[in-house]
PDB file of N, CA and C in Angstrom:
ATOM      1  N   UNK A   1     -11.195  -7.920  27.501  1.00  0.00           N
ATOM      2  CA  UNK A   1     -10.802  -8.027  26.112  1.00  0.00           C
ATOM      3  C   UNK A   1      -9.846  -6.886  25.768  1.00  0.00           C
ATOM      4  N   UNK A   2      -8.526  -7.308  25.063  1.00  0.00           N
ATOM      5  CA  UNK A   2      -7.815  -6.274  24.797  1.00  0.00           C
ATOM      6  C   UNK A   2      -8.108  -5.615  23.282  1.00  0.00           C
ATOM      7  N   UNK A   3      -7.916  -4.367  23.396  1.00  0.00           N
ATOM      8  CA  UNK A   3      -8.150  -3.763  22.091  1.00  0.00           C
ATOM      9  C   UNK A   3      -6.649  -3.772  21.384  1.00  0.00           C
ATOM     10  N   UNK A   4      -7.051  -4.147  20.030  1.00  0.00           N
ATOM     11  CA  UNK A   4      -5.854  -4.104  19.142  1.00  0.00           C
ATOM     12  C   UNK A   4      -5.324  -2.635  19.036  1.00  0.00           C
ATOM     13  N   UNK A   5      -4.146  -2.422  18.926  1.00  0.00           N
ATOM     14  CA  UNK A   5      -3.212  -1.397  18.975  1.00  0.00           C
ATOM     15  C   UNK A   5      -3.416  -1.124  16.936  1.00  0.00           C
ATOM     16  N   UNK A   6      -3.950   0.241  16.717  1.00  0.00           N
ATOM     17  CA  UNK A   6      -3.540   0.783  15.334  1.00  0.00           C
ATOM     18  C   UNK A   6      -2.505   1.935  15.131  1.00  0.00           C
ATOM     19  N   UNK A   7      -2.665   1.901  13.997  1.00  0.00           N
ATOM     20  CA  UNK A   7      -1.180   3.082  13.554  1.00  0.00           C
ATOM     21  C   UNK A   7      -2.308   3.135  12.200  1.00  0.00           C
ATOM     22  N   UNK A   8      -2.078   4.765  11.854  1.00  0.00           N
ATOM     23  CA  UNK A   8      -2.091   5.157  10.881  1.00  0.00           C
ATOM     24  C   UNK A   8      -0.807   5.156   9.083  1.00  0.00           C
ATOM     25  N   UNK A   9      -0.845   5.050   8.549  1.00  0.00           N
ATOM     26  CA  UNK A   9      -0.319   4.745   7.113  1.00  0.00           C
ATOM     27  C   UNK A   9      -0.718   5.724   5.905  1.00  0.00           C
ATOM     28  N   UNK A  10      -0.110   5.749   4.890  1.00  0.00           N
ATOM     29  CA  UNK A  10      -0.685   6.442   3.360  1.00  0.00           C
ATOM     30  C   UNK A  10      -0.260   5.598   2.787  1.00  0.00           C
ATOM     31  N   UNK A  11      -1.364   4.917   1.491  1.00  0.00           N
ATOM     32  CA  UNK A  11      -1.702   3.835   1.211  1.00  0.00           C
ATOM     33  C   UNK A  11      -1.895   4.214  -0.292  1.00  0.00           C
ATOM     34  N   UNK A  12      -0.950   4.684  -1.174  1.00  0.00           N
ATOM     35  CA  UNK A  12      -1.357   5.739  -2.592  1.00  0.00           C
ATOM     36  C   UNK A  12      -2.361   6.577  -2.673  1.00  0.00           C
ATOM     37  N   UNK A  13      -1.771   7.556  -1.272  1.00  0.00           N
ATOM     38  CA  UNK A  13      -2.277   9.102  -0.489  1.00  0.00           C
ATOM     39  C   UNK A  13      -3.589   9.061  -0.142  1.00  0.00           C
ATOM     40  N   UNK A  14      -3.787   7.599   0.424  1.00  0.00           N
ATOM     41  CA  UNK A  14      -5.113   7.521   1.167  1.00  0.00           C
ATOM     42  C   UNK A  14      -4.705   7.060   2.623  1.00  0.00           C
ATOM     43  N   UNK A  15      -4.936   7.779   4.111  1.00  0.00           N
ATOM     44  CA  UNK A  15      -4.751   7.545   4.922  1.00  0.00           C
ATOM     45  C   UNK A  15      -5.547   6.002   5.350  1.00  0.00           C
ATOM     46  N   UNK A  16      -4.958   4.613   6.005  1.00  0.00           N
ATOM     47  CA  UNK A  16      -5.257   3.496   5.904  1.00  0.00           C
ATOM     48  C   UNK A  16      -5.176   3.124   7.882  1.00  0.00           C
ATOM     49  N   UNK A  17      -5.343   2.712   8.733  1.00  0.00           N
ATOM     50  CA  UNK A  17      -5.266   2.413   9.803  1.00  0.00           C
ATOM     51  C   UNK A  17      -5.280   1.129   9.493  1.00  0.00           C
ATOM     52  N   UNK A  18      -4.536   0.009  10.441  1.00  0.00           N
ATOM     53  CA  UNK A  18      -3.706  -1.249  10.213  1.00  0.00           C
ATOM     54  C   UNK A  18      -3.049  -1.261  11.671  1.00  0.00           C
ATOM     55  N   UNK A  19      -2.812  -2.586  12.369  1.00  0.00           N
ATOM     56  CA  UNK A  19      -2.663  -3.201  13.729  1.00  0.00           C
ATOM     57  C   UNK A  19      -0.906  -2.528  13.194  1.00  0.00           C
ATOM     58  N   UNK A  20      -0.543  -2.559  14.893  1.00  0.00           N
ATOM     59  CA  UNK A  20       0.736  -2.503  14.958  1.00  0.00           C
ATOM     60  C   UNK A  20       1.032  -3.889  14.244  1.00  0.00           C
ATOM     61  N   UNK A  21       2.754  -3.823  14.384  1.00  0.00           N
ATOM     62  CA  UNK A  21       3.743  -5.002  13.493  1.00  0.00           C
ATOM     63  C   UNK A  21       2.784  -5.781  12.325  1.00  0.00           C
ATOM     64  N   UNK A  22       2.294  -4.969  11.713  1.00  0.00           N
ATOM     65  CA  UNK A  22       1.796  -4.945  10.007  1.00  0.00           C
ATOM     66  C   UNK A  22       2.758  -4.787   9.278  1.00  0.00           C
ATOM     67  N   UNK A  23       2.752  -6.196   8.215  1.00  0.00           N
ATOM     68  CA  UNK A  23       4.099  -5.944   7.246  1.00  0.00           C
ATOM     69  C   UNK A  23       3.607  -5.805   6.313  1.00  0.00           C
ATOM     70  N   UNK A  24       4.103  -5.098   4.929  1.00  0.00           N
ATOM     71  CA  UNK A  24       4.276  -4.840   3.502  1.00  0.00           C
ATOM     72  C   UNK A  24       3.369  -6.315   2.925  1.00  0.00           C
ATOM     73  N   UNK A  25       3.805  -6.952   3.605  1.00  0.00           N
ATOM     74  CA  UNK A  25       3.114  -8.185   2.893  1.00  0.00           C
ATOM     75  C   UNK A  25       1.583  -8.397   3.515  1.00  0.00           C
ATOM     76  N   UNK A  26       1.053  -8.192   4.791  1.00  0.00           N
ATOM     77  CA  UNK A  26       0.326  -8.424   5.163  1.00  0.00           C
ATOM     78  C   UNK A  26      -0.383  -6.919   4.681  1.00  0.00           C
ATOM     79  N   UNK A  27      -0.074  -6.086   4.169  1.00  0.00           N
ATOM     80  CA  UNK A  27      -0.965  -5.138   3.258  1.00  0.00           C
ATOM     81  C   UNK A  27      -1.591  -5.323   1.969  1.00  0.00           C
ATOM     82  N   UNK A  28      -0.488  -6.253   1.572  1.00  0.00           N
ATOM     83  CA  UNK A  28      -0.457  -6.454  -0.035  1.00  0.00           C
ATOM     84  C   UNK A  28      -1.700  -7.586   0.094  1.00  0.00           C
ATOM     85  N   UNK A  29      -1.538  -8.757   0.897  1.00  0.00           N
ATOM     86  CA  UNK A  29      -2.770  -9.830   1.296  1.00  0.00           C
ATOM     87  C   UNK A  29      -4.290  -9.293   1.519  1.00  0.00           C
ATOM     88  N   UNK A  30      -3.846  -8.249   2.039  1.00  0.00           N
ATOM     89  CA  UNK A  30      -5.427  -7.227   2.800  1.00  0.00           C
ATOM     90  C   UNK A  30      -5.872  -6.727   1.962  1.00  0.00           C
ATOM     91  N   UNK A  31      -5.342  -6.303   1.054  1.00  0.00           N
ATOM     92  CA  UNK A  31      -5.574  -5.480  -0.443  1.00  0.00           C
ATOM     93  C   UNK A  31      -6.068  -6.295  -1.379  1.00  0.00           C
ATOM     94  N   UNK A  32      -5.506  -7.664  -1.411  1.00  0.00           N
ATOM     95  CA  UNK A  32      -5.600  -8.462  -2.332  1.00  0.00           C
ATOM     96  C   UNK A  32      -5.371  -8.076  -3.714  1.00  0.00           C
ATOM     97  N   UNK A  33      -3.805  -7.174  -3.554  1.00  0.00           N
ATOM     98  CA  UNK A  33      -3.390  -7.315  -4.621  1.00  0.00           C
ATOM     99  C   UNK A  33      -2.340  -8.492  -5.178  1.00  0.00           C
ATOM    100  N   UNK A  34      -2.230  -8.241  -6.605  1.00  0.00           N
ATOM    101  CA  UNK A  34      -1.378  -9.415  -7.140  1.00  0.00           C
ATOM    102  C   UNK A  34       0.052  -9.294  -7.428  1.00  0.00           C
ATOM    103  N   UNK A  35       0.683  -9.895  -6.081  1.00  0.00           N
ATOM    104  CA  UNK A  35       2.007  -9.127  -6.141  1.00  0.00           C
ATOM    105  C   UNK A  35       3.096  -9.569  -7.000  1.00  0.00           C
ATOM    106  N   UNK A  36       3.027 -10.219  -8.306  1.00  0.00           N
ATOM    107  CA  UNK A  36       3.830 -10.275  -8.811  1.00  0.00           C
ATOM    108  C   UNK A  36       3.004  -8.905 -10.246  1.00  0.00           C
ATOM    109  N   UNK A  37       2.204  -8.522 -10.285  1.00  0.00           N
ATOM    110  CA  UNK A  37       1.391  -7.401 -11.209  1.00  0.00           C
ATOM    111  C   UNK A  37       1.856  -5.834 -10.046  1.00  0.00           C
ATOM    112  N   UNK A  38       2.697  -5.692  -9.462  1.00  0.00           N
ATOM    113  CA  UNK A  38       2.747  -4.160  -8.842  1.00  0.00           C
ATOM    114  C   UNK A  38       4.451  -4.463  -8.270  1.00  0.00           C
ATOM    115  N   UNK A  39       4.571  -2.737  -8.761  1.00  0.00           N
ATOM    116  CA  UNK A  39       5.875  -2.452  -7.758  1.00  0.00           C
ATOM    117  C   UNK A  39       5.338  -1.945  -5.979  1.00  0.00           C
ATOM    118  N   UNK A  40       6.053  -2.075  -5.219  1.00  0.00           N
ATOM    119  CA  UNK A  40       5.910  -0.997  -4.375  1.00  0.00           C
ATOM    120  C   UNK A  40       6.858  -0.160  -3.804  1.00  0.00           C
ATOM    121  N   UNK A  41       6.688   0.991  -3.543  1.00  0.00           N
ATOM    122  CA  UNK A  41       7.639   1.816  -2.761  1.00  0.00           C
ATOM    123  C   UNK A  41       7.249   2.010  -1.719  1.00  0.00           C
ATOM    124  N   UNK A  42       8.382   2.128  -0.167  1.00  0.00           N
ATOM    125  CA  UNK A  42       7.635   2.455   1.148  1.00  0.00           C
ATOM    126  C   UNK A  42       8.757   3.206   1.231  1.00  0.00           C
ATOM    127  N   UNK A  43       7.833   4.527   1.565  1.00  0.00           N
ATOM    128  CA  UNK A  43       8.621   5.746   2.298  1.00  0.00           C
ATOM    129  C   UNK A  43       9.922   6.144   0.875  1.00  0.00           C
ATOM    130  N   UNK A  44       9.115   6.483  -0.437  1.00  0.00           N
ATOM    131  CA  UNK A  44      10.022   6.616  -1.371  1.00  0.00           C
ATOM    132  C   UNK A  44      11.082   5.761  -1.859  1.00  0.00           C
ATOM    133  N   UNK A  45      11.679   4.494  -1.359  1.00  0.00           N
ATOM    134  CA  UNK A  45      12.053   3.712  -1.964  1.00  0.00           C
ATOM    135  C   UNK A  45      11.556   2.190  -2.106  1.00  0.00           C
ATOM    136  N   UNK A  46      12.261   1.647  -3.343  1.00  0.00           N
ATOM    137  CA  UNK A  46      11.527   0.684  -4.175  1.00  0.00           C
ATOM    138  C   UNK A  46      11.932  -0.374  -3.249  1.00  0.00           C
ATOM    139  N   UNK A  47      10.826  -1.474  -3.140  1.00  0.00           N
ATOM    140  CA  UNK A  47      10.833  -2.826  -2.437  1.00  0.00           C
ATOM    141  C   UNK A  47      11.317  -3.587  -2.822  1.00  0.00           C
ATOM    142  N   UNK A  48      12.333  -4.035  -1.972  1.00  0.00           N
ATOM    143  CA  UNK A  48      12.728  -5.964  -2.916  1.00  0.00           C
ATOM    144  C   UNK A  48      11.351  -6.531  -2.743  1.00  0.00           C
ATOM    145  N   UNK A  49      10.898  -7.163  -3.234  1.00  0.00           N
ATOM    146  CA  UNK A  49       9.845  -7.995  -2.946  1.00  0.00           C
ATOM    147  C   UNK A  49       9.902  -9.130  -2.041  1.00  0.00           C
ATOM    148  N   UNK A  50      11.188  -9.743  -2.195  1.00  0.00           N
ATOM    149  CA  UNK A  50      11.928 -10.850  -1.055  1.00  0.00           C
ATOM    150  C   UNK A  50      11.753 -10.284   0.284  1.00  0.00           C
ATOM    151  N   UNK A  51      11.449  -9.526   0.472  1.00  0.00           N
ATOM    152  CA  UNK A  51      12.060  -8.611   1.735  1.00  0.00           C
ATOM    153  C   UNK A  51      10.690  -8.225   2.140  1.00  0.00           C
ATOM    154  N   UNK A  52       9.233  -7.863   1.426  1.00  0.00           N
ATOM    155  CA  UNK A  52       7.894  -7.591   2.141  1.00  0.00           C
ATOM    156  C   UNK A  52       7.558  -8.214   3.190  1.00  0.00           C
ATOM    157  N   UNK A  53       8.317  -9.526   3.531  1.00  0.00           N
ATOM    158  CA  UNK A  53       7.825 -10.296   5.276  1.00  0.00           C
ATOM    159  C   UNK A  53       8.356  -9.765   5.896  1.00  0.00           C
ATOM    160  N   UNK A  54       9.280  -9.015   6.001  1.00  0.00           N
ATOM    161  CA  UNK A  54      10.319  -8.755   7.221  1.00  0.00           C
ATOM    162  C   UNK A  54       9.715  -6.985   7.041  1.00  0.00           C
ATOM    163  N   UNK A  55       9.571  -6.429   6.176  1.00  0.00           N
ATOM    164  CA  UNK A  55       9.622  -4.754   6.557  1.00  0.00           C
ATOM    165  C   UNK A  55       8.409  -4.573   7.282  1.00  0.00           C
ATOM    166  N   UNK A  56       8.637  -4.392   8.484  1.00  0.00           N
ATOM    167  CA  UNK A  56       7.321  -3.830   9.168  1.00  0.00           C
ATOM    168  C   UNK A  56       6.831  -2.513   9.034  1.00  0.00           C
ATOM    169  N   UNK A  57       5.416  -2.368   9.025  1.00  0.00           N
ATOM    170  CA  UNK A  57       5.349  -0.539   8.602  1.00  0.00           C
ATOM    171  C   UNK A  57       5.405  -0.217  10.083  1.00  0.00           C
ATOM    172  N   UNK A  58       5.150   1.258  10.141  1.00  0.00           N
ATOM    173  CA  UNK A  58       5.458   2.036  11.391  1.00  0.00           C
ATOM    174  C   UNK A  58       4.564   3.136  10.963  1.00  0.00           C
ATOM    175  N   UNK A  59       4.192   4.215  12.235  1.00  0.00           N
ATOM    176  CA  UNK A  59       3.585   5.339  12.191  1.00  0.00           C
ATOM    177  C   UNK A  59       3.603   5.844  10.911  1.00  0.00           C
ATOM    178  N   UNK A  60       2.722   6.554  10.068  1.00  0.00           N
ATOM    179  CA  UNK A  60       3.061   7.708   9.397  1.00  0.00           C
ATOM    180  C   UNK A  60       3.877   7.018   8.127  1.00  0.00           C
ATOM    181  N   UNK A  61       4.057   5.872   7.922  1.00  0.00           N
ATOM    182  CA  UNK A  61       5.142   5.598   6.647  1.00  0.00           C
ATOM    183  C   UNK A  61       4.218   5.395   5.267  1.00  0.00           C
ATOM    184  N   UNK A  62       4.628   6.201   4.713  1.00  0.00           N
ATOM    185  CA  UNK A  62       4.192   6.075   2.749  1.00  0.00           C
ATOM    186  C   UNK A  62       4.726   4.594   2.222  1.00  0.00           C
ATOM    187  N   UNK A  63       3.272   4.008   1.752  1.00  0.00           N
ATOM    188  CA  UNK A  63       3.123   2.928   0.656  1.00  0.00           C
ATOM    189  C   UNK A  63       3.007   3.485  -0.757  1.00  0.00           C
ATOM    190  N   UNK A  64       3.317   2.989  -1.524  1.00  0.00           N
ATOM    191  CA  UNK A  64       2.912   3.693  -3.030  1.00  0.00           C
ATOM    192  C   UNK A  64       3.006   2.190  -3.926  1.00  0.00           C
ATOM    193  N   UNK A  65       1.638   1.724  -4.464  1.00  0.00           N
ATOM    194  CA  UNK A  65       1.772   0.352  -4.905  1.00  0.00           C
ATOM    195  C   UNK A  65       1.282   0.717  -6.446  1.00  0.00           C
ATOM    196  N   UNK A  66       2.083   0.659  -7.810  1.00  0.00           N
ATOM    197  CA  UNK A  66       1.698   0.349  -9.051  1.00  0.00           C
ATOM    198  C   UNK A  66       1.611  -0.454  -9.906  1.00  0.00           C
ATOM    199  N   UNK A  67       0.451  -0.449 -10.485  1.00  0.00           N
ATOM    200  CA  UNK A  67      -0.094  -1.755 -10.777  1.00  0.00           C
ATOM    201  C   UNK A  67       0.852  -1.874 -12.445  1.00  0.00           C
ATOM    202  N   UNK A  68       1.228  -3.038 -12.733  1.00  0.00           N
ATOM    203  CA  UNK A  68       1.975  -2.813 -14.028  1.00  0.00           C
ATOM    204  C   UNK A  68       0.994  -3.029 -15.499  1.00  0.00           C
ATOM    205  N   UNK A  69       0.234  -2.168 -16.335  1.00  0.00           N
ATOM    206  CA  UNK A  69      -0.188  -2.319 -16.929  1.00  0.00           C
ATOM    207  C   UNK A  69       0.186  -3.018 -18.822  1.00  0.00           C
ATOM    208  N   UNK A  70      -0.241  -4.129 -19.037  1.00  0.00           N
ATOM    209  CA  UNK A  70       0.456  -4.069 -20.519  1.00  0.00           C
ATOM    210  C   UNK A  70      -0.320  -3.748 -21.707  1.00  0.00           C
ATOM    211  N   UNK A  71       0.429  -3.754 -22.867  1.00  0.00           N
ATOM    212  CA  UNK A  71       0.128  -2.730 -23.646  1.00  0.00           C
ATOM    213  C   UNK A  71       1.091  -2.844 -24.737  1.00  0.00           C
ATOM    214  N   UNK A  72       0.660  -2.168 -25.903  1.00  0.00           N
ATOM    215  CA  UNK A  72       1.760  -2.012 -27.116  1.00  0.00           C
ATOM    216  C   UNK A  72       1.961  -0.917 -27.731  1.00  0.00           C
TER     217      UNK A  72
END
């Protein structure tokens, strides 16, 4: 049996372990957050959202996901 390959992450400065070729999107699914309710930034800049299937994370890369709260 092969063991899955992890990588470490910061996950809004919580260290997160996650399989290699883990995408933005397959975080956001794992999280079960609601991705049209959050921005995210990886590695300090802001996400197209179109684009979370394709960005794969890597070693060591900063997530920062905010939730959009409303209000008056």
């Amino acid at each position: 049996m092969q063991k899955i390959k992890k990588i470490q992450i910061r996950v809004n400065g919580k260290v997160k372990s996650i399989p290699v070729k883990y995408s933005i999107s397959d975080l956001v699914k794992n999280l079960n957050i609601p991705i049209k309710k959050v921005a995210i930034e990886h590695n300090q800049e802001i996400v197209d959202k179109k684009k979370i299937n394709r960005i794969i994370l890597k070693k060591n890369d900063k997530i920062e996901i905010v939730h959009f709260i409303g209000g008056g």
